[in-house]
C-alpha atoms as a PDB file:
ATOM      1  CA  UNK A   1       0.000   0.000   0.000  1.00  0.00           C
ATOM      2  CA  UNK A   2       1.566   3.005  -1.227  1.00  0.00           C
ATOM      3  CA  UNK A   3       1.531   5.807   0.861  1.00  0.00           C
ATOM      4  CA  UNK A   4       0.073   9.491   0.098  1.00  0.00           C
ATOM      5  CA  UNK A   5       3.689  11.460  -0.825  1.00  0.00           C
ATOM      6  CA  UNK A   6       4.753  13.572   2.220  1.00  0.00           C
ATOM      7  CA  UNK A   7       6.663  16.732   0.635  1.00  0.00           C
ATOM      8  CA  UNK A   8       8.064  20.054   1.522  1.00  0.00           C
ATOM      9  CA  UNK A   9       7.343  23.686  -0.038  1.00  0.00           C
ATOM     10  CA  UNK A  10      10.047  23.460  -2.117  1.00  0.00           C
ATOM     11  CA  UNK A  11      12.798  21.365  -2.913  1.00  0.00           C
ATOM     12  CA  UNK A  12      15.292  23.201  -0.505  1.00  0.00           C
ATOM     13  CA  UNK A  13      13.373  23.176   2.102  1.00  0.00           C
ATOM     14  CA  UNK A  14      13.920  19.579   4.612  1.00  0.00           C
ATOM     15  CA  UNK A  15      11.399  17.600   5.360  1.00  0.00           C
ATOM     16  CA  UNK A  16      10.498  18.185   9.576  1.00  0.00           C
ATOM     17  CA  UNK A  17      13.244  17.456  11.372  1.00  0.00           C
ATOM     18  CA  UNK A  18      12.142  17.208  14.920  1.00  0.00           C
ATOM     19  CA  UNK A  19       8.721  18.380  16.414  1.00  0.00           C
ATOM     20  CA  UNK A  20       8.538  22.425  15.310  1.00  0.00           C
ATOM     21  CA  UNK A  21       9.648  24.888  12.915  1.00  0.00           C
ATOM     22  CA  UNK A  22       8.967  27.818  11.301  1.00  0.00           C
ATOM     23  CA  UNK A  23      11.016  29.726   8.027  1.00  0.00           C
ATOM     24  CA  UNK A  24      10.515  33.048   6.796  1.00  0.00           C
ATOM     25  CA  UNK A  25       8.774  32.844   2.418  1.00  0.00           C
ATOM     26  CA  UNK A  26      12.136  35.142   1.730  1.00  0.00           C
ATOM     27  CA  UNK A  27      14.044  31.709   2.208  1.00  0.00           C
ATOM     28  CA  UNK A  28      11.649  29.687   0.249  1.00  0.00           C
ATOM     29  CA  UNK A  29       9.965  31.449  -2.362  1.00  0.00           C
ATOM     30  CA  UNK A  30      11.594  33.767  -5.318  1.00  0.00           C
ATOM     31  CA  UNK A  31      10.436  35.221  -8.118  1.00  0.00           C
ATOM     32  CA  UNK A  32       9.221  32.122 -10.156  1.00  0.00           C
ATOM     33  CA  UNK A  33       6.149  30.936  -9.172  1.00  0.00           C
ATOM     34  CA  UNK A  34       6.551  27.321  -7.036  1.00  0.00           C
ATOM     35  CA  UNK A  35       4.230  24.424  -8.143  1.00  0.00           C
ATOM     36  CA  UNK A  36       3.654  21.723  -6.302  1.00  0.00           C
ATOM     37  CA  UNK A  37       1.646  18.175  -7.039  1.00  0.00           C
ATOM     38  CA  UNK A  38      -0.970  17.067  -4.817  1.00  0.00           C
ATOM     39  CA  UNK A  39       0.639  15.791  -1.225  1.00  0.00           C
ATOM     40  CA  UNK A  40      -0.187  15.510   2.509  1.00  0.00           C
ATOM     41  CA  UNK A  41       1.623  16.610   5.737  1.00  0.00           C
ATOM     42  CA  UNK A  42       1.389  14.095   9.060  1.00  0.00           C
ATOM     43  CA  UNK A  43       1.646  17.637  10.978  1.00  0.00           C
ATOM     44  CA  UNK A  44       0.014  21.048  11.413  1.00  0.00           C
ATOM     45  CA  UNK A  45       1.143  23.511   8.514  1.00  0.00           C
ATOM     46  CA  UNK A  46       0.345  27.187   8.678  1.00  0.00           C
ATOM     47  CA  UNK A  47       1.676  28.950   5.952  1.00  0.00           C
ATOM     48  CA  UNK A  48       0.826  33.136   6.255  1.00  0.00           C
ATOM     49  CA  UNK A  49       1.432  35.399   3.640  1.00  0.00           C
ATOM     50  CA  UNK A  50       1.635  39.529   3.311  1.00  0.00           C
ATOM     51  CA  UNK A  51       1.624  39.782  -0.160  1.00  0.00           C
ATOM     52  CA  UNK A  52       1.431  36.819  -2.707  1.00  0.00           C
ATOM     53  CA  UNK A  53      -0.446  35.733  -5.561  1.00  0.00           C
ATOM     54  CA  UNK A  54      -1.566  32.279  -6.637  1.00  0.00           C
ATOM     55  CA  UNK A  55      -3.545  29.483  -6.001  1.00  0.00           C
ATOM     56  CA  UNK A  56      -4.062  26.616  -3.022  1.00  0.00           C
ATOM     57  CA  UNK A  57      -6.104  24.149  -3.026  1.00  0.00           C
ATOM     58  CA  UNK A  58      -6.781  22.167   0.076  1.00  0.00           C
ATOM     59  CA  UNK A  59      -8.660  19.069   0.124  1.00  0.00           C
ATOM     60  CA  UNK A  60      -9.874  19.587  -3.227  1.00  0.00           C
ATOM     61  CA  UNK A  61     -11.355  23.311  -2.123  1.00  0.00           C
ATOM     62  CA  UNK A  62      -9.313  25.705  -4.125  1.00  0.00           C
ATOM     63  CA  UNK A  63      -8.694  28.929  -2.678  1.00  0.00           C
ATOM     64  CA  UNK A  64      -7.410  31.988  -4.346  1.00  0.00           C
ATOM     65  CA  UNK A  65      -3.779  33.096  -3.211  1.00  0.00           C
ATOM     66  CA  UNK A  66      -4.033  36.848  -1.774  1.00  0.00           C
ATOM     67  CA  UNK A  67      -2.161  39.211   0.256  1.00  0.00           C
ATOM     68  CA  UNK A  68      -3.016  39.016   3.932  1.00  0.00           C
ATOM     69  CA  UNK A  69      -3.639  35.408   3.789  1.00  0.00           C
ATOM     70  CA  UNK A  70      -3.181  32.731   6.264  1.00  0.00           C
ATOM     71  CA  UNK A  71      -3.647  28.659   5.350  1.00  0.00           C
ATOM     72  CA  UNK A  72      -3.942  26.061   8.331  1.00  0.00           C
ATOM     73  CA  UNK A  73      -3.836  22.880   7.477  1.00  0.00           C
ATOM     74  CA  UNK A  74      -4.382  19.950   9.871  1.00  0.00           C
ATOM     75  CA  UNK A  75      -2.318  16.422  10.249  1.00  0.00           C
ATOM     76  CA  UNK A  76      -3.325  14.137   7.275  1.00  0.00           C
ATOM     77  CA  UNK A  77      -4.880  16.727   5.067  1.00  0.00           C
ATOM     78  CA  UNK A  78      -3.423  17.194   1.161  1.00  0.00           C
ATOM     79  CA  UNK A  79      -2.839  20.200  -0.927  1.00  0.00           C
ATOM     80  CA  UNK A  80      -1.040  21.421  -4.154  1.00  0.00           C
ATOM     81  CA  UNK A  81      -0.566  24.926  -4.899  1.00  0.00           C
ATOM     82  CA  UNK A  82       0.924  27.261  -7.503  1.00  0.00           C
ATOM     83  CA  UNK A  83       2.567  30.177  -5.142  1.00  0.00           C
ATOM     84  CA  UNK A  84       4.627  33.840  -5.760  1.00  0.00           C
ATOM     85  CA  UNK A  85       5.281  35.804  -2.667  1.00  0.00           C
ATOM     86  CA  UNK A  86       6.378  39.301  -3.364  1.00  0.00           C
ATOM     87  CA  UNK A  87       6.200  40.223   0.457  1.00  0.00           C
ATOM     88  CA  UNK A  88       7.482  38.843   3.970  1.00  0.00           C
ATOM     89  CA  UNK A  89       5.437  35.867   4.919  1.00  0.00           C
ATOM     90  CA  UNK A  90       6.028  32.580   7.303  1.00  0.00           C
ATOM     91  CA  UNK A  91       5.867  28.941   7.199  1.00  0.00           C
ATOM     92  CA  UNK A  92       5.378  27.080  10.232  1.00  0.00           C
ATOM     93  CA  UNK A  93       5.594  23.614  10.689  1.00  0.00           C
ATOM     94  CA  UNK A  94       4.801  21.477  14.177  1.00  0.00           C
ATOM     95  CA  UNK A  95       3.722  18.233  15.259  1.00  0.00           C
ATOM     96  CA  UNK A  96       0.753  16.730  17.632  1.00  0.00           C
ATOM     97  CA  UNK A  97       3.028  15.989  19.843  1.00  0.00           C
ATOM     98  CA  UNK A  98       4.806  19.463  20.224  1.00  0.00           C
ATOM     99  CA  UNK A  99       1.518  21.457  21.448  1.00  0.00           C
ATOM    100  CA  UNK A 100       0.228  19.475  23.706  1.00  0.00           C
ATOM    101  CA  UNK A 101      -1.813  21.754  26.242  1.00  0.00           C
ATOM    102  CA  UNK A 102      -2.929  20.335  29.668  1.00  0.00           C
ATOM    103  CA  UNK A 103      -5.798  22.210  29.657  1.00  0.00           C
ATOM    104  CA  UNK A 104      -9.131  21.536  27.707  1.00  0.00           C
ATOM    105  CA  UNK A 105      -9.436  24.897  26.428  1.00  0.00           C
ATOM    106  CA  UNK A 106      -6.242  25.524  24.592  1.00  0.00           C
ATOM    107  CA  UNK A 107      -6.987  22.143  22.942  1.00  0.00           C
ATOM    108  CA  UNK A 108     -10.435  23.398  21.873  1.00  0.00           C
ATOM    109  CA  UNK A 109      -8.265  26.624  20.714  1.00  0.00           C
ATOM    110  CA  UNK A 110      -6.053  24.642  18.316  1.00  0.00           C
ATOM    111  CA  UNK A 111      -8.803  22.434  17.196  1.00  0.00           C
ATOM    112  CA  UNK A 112     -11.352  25.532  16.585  1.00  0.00           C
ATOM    113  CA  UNK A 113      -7.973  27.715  14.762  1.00  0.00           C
ATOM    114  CA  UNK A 114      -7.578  24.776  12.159  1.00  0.00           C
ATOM    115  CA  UNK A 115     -11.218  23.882  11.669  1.00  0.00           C
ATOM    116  CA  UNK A 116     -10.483  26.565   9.008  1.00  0.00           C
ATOM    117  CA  UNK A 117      -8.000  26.069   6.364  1.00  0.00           C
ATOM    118  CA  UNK A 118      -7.965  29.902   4.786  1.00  0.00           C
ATOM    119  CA  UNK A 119      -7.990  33.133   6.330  1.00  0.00           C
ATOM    120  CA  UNK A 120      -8.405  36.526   4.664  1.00  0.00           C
ATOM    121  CA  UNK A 121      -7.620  39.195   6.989  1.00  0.00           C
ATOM    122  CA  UNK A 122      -7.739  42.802   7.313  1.00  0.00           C
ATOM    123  CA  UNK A 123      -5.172  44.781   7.686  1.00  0.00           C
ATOM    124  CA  UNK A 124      -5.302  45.399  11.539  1.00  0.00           C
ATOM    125  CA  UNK A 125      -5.852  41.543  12.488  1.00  0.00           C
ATOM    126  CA  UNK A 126      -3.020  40.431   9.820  1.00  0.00           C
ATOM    127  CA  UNK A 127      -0.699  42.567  11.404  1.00  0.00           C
ATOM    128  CA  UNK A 128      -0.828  41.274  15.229  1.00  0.00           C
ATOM    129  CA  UNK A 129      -1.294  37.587  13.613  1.00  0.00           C
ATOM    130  CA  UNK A 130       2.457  38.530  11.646  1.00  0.00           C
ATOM    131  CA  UNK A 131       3.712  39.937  14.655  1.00  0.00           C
ATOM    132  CA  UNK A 132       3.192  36.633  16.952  1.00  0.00           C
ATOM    133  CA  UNK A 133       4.615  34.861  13.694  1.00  0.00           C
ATOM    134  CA  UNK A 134       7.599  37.524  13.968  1.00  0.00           C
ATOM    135  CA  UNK A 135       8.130  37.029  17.415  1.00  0.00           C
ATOM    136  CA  UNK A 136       7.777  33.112  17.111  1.00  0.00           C
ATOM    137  CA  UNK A 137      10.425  32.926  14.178  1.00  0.00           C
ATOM    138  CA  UNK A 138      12.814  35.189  16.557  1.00  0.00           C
ATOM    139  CA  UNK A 139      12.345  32.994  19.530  1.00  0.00           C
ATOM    140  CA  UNK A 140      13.286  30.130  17.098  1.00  0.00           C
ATOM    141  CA  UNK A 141      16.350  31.788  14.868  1.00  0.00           C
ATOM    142  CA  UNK A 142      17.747  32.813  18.232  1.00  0.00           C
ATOM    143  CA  UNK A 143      16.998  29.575  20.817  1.00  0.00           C
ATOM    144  CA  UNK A 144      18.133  31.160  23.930  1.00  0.00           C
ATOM    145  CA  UNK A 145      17.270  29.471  27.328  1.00  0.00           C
ATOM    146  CA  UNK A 146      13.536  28.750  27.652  1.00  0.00           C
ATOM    147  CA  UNK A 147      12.509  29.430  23.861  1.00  0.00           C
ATOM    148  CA  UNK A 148      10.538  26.546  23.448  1.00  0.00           C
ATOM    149  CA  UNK A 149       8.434  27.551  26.119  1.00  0.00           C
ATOM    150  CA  UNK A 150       7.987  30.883  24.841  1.00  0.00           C
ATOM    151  CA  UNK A 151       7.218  29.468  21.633  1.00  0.00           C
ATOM    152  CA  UNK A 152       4.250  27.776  23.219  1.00  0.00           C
ATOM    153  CA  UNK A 153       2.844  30.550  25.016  1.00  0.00           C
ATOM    154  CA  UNK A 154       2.953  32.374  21.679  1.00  0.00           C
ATOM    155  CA  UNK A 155       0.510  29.886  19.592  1.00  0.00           C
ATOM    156  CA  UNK A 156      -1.682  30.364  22.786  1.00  0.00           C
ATOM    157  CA  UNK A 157      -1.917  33.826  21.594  1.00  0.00           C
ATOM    158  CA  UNK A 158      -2.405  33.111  17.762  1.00  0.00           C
ATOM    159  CA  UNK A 159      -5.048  30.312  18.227  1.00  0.00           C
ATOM    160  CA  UNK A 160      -6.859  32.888  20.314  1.00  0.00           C
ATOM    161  CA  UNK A 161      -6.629  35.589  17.401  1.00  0.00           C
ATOM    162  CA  UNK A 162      -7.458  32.988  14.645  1.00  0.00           C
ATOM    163  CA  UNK A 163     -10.403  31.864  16.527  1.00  0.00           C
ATOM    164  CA  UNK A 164     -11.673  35.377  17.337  1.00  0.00           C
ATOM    165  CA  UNK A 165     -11.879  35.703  13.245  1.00  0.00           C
ATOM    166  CA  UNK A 166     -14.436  32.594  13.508  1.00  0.00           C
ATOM    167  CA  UNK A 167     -16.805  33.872  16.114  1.00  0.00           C
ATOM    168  CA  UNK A 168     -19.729  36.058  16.144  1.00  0.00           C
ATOM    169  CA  UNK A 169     -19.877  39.279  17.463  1.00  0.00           C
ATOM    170  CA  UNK A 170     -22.789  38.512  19.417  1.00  0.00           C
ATOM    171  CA  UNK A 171     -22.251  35.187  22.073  1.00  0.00           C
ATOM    172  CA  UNK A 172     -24.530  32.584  21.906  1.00  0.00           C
ATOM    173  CA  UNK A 173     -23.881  29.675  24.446  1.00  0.00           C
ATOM    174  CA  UNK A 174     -26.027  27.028  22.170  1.00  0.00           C
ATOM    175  CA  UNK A 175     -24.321  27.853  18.875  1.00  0.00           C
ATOM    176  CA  UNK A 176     -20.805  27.850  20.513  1.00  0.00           C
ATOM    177  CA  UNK A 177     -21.852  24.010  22.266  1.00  0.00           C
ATOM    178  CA  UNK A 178     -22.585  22.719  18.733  1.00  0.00           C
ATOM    179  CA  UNK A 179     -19.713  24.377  17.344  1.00  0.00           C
ATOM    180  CA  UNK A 180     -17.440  22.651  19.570  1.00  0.00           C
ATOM    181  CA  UNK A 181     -19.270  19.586  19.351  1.00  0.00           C
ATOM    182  CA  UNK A 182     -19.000  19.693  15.156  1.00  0.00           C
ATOM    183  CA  UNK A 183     -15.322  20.230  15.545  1.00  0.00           C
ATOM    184  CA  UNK A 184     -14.861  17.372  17.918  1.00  0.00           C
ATOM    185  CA  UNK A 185     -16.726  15.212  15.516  1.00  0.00           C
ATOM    186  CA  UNK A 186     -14.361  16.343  12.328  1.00  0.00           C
ATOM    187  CA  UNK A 187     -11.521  15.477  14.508  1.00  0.00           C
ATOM    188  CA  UNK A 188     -13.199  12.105  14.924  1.00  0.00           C
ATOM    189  CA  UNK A 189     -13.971  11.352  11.788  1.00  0.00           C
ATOM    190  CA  UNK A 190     -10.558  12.018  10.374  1.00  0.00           C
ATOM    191  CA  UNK A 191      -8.794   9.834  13.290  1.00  0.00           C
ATOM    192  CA  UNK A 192     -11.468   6.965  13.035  1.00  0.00           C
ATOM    193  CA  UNK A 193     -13.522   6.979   9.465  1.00  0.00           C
ATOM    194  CA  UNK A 194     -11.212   3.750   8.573  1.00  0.00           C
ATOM    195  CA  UNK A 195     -12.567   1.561  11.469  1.00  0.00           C
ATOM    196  CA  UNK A 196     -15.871   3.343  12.108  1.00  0.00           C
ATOM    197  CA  UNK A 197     -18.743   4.068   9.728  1.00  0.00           C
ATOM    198  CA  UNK A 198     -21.646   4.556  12.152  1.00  0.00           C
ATOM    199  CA  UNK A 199     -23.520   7.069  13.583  1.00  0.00           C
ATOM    200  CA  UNK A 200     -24.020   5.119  17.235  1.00  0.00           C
ATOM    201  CA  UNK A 201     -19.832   5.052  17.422  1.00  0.00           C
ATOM    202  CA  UNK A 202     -19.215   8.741  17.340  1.00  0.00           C
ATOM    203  CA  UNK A 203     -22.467   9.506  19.179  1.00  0.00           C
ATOM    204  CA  UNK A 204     -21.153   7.657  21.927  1.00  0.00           C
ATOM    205  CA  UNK A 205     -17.914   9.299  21.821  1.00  0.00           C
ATOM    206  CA  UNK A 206     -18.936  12.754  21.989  1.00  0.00           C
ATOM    207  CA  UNK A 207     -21.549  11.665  24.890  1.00  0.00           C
ATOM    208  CA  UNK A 208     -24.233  12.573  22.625  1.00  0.00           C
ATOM    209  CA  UNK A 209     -27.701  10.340  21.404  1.00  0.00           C
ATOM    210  CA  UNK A 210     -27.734   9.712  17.823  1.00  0.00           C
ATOM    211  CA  UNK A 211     -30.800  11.767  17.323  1.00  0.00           C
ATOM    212  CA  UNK A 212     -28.932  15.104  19.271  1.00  0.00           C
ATOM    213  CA  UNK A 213     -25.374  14.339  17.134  1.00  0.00           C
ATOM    214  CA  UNK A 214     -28.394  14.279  13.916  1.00  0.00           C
ATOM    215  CA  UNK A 215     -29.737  17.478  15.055  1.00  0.00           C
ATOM    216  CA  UNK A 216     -26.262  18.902  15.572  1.00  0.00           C
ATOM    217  CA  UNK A 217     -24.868  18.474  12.467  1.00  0.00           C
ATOM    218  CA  UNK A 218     -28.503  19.437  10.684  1.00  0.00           C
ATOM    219  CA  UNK A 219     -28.318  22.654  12.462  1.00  0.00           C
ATOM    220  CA  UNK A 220     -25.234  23.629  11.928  1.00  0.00           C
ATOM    221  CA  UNK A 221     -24.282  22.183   8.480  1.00  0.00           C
ATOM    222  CA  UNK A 222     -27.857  21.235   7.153  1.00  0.00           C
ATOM    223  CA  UNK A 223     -26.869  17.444   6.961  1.00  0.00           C
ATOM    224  CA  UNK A 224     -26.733  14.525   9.031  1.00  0.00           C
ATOM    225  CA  UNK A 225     -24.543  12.847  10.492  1.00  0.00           C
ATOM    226  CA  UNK A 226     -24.034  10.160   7.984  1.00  0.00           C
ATOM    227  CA  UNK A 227     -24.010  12.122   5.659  1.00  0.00           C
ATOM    228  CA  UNK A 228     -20.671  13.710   7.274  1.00  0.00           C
ATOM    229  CA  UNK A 229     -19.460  10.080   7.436  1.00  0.00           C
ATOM    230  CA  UNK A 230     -20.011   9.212   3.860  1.00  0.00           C
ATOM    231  CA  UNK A 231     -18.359  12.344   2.825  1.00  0.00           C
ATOM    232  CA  UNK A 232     -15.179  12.047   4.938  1.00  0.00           C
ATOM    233  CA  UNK A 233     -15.175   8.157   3.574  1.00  0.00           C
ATOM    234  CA  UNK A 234     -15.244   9.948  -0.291  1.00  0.00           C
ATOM    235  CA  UNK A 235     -12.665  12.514   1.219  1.00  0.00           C
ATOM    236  CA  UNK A 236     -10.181   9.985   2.044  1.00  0.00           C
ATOM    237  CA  UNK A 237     -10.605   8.080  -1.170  1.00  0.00           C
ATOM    238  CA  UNK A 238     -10.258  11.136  -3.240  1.00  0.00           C
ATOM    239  CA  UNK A 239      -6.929  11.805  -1.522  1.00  0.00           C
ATOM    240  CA  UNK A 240      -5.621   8.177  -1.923  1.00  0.00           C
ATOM    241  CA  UNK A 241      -7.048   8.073  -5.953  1.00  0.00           C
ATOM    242  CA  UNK A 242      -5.140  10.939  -6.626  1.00  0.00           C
ATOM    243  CA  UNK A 243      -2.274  11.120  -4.598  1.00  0.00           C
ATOM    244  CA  UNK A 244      -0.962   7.492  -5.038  1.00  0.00           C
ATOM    245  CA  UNK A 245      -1.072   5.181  -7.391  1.00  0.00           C
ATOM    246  CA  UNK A 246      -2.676   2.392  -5.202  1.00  0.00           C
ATOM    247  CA  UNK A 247      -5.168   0.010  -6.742  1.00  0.00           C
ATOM    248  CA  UNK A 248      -8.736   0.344  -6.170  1.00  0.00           C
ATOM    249  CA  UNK A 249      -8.765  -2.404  -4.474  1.00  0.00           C
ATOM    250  CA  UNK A 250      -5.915  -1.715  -2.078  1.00  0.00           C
ATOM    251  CA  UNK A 251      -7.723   1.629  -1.330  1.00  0.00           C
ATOM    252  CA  UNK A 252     -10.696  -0.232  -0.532  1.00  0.00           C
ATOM    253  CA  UNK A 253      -9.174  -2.155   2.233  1.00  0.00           C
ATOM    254  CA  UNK A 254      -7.440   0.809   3.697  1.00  0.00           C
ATOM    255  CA  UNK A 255     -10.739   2.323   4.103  1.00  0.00           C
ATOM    256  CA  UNK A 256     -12.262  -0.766   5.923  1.00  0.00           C
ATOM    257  CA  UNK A 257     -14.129  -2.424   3.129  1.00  0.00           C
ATOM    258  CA  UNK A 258     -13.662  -6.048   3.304  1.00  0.00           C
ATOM    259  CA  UNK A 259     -15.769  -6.148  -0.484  1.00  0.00           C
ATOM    260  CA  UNK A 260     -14.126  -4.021  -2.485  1.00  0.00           C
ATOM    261  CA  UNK A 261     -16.907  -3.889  -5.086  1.00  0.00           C
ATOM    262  CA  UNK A 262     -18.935  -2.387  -2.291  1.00  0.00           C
ATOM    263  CA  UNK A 263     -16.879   0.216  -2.255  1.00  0.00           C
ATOM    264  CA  UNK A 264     -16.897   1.148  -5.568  1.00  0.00           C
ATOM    265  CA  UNK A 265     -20.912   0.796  -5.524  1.00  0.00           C
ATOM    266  CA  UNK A 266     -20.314   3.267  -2.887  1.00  0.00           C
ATOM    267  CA  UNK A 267     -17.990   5.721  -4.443  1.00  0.00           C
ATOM    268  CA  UNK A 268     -19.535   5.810  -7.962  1.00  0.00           C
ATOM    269  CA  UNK A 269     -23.370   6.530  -5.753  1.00  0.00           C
ATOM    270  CA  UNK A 270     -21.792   9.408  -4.440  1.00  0.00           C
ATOM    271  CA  UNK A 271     -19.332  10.551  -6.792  1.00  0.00           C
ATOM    272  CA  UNK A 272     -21.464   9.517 -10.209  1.00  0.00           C
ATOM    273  CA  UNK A 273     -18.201   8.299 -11.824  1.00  0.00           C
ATOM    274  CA  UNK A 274     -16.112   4.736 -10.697  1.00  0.00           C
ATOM    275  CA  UNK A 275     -12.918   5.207  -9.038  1.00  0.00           C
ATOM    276  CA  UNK A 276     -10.740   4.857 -11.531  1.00  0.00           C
ATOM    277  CA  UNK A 277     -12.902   7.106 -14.242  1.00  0.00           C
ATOM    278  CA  UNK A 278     -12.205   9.834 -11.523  1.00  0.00           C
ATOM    279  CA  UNK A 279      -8.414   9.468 -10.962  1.00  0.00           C
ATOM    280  CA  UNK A 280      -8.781   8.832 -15.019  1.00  0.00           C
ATOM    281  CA  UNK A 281     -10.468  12.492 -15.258  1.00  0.00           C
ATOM    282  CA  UNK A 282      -9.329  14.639 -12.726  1.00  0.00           C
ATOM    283  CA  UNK A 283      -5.598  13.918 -13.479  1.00  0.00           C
END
């Protein structure tokens, strides 16, 4: 089973070496636009950007390249993206395992900051994003005693200020509970959708009934909850179809599907074309 490709921005840039790092765009992007083919990351990637012009397409959403943009991508995800950065900018790389609050509510931070994979900002909330970034990169470049620490207590601050560009001006405790409890689902769903395909299973895991997960997700999204679960299932397939050159089959059984002509019942249902008439057609 091969393995969706694991890349860098560019060529000169190393893979992760260790558990964090970030690099200024003046070391990795020039004049000439970089291209890259579709690939994933097995850690958080948050890529900001003060003036640029492109395009980045993340999980098969494409977004438009723009100055005062920010991309978070979680663990797992793919992208490919045609990039030129004419301004300062960062890329920031760092494991699961590096930010690994004690306390519930940072983790809800992190989780809620990369629910979202693009971020256009104005001017005023760019510019104390940049300056965490800034101070984050220094703290790194200079690694005087304690700067890993610091480093920490900075994405505190920066998941705060990405979130605040999520919520509502006006609170609302119900609408922030099912928030939180969609996130926790996504998070679910892309750590489990290979072993677990029912509603009862992640129910049960976010201490919910089916019937208030179904009302959940049809509140906030307008679909239920199987519906989620059939279109991570496509998600993942999509990403190994395209990324890989695995056989159908072999995709099948990575997704859990003992059959797999079931699966590409499945697939074709959802997707109106077989498996390999998609990979055929989208490539």
């Amino acid at each position: 089973m091969e393995n969706i490709p694991i890349r860098s921005l560019t060529n000169k840039e190393p893979e992760l070496v260790g558990s964090f790092s970030i690099r200024s765009t003046d070391e990795l992007l020039t004049e000439q636009a970089v291209v890259q083919e579709l690939h994933r990351h097995d850690f958080f990637f948050l890529l900001t950007l003060e003036k640029a012009k492109g395009s980045h397409e993340i999980d098969f959403i494409p977004y438009e390249v723009c100055d005062h943009s920010l991309y978070f991508m979680r663990p797992g995800q793919v992208h490919q993206n045609t990039l030129q950065a004419s301004g300062g900018g960062y890329l920031m790389q760092f494991t699961q395992d590096f930010y690994v609050p004690s306390d519930k509510l940072s983790q809800q931070r992190l989780r809620q900051a990369s629910y979202q994979n693009f971020y256009k900002l104005e001017k005023a909330p760019f510019q104390r994003i940049f300056g965490q970034l800034t101070h984050i990169f220094q703290e790194y470049s200079h690694q005087q005693a304690g700067y890993l620490e610091v480093i920490k207590s900075a994405l505190n601050i920066l998941f705060i200020e990405l979130v605040r560009q999520n919520q509502p001006t006006t609170k609302d405790s119900a609408n922030a509970y099912q928030q939180e409890k969609l996130e926790e689902l996504q998070e679910l769903l892309t750590d489990h959708i290979t072993q677990h395909k029912q509603v009862g299973y992640y129910a049960e895991q976010l201490h919910l009934s089916a019937y208030q997960l179904n009302a959940i997700t049809k509140t906030t999204l307008g679909k239920t909850c199987s519906e989620l679960i059939n279109e991570q299932i496509i998600l993942e397939a999509k990403r190994y179809l395209l990324a890989t050159s695995n056989q159908v089959n072999q995709i099948a059984w990575h997704l859990g599907y003992e059959d797999p002509s079931y699966f590409i019942r499945f697939f074709k249902k959802h997707m109106g074309a077989s498996p390999e008439a998609f990979r055929k057609n989208f490539k």
